[in-house]
Protein backbone atom coordinates (compact mmCIF):
# COMPACT_ATOMS: atom_id res chain seq x y z
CA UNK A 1 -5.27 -11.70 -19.53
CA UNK A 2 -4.77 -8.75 -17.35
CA UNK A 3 -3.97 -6.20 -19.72
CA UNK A 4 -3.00 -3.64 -16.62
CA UNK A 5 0.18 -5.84 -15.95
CA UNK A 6 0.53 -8.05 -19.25
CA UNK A 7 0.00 -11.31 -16.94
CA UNK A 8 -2.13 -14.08 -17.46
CA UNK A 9 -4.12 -15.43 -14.94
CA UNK A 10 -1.36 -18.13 -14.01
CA UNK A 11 0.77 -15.68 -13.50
CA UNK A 12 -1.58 -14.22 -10.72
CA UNK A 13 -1.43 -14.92 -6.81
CA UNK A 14 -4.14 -16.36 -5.06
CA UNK A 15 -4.61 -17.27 -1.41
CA UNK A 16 -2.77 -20.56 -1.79
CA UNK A 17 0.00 -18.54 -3.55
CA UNK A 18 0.53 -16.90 -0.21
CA UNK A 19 3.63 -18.09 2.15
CA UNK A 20 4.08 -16.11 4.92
CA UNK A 21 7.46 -14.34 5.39
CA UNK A 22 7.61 -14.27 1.87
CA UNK A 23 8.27 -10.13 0.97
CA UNK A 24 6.94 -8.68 -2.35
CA UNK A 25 8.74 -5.07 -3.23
CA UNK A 26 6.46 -2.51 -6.04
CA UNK A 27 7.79 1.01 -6.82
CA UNK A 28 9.07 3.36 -6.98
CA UNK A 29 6.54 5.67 -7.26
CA UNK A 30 7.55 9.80 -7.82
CA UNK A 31 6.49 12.36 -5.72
CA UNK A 32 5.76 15.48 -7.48
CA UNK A 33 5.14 18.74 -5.98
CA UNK A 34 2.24 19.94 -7.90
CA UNK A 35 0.33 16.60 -7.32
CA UNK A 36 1.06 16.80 -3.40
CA UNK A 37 -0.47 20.67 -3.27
CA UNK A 38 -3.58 20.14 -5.62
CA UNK A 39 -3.94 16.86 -3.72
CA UNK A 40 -3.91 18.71 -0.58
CA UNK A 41 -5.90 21.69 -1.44
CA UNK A 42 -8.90 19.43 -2.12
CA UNK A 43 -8.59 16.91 1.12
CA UNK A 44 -5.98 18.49 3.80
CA UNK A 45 -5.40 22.28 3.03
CA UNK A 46 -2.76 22.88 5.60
CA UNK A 47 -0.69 25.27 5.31
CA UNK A 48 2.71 22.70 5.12
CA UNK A 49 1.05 20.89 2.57
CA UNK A 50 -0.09 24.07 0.43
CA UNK A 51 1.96 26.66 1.08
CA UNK A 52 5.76 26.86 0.29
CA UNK A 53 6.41 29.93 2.61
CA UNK A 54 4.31 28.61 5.03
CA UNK A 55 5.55 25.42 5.09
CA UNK A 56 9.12 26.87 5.74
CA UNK A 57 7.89 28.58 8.51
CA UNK A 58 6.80 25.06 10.78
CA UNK A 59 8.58 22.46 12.34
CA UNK A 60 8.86 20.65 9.21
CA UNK A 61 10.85 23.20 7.47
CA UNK A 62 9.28 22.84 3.98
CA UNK A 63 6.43 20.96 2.22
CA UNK A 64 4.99 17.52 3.16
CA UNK A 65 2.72 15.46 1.76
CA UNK A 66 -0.71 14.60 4.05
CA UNK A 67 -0.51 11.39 5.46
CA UNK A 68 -3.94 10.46 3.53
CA UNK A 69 -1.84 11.30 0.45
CA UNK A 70 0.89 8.61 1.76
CA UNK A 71 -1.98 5.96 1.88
CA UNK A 72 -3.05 6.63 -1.62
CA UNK A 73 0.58 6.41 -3.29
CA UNK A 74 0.53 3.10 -1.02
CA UNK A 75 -2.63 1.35 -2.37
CA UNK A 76 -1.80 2.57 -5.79
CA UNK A 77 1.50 0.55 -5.75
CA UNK A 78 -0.13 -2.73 -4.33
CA UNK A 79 -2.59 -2.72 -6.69
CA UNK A 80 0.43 -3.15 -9.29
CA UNK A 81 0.72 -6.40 -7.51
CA UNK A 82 -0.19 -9.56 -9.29
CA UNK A 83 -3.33 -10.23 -6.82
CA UNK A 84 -5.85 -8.19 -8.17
CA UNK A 85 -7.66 -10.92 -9.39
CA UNK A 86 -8.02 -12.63 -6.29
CA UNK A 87 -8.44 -9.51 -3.85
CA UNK A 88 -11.87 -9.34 -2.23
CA UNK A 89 -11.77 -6.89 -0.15
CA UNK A 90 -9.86 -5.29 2.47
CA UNK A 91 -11.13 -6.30 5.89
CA UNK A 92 -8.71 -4.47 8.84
CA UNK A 93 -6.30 -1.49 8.76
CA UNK A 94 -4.24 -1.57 11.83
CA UNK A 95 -1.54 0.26 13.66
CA UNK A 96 -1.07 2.79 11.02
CA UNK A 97 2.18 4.84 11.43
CA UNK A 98 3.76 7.94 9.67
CA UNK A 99 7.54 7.50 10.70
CA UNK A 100 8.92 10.51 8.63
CA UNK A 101 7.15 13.17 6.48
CA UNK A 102 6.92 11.93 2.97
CA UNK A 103 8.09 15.82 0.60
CA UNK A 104 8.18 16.55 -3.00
CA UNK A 105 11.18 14.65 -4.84
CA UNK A 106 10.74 11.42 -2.90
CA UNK A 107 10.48 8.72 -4.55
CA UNK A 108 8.31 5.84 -2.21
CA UNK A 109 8.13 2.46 -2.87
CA UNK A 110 6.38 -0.79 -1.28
CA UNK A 111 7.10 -3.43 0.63
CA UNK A 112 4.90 -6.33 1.40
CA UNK A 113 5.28 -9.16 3.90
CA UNK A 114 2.91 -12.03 4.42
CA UNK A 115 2.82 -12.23 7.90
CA UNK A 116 -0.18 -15.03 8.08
CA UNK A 117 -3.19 -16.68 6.48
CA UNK A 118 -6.24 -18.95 7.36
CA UNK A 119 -9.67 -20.08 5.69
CA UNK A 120 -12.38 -17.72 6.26
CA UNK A 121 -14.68 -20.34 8.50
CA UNK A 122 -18.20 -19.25 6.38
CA UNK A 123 -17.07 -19.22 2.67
CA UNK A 124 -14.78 -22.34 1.37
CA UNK A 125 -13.59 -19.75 -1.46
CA UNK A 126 -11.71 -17.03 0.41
CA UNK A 127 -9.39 -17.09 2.90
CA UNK A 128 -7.84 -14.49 5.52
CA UNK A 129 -4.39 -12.86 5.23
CA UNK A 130 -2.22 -10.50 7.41
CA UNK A 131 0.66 -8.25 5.98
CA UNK A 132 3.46 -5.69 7.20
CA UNK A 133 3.05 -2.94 4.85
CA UNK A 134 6.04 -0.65 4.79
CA UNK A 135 6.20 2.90 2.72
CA UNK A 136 10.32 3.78 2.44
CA UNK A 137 11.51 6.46 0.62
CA UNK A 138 14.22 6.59 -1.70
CA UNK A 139 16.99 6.52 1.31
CA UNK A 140 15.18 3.08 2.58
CA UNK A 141 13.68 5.03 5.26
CA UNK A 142 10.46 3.98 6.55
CA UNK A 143 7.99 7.03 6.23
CA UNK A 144 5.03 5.03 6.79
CA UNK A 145 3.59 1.26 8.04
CA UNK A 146 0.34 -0.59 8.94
CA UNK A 147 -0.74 -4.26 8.92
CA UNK A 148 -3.71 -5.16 6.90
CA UNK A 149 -5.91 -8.05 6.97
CA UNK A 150 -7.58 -8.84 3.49
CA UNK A 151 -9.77 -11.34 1.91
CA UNK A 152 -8.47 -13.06 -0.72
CA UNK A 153 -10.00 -15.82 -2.90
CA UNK A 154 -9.01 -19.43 -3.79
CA UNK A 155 -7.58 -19.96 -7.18
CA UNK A 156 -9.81 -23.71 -6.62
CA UNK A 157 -12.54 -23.25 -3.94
CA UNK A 158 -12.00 -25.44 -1.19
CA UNK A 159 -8.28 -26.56 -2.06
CA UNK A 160 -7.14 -24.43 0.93
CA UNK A 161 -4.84 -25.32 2.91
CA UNK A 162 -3.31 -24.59 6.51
């Protein structure tokens, strides 16, 4: 039992769980103000991230949270996604974006597409798989996106499929 999520191990996804163009949604996840500056003060002390007056004063008119700050609030709603069991590993970040700047009050949430998936040729008990990750805020605006490749195992080594 995964007592995280209340789910069962059934209830978990595994690479053969995996169909691409299927879309799993997580969130919404709060951004608070505090958070964002002590966040930033440790790991991106700009001034628009720490500094209200400051902040005012660039061409973002206000507070915004680092884009390394973004990434966390991302992988911290995935991993509310039933495939924690099977994740091995993440294996490529690509094309990162930062659309819009992500500021205190938004509220960000996940979505997840398959995209596609093959057996890893050396190990019969993992496989490959490629996703869209989108960030969107609480208008549905896309603040942030990347694709990521991750290794995922079989629920029954060597039952994969392609």
């Amino acid at each position: 039992m995964n007592r995280r999520r209340g789910m069962t191990m059934n209830d978990a996804i595994y690479y053969e769980d995996v169909v691409p163009g299927r879309t799993l949604k997580v969130g919404p996840y709060h951004v608070a103000k505090e958070e964002v500056m002590e966040f930033s003060r440790k790991w991106n002390p700009l001034p628009f991230h720490i500094d209200e007056a400051a902040a005012k004063a660039t061409i973002y008119g206000g507070l915004t949270a680092p884009g390394i700050y973004t990434l966390a609030v991302r992988t911290m709603l995935l991993d509310r996604l039933p495939m924690l069991e099977a994740m091995l590993g993440t294996v490529v970040w690509d094309d990162v974006r930062f659309q819009k700047p992500v500021r205190p009050g938004d509220d960000l949430r996940v979505e997840m597409e398959w995209l596609e998936k093959r057996m890893a040729k050396s190990k019969p008990d993992r496989g490959l798989v490629k996703m869209r990750i989108t960030v969107l805020n609480q208008h549905d605006e896309p603040v942030m996106s990347q694709f990521d490749t991750i290794m995922m195992r079989l629920r029954q080594p060597g039952a994969g499929t392609e």
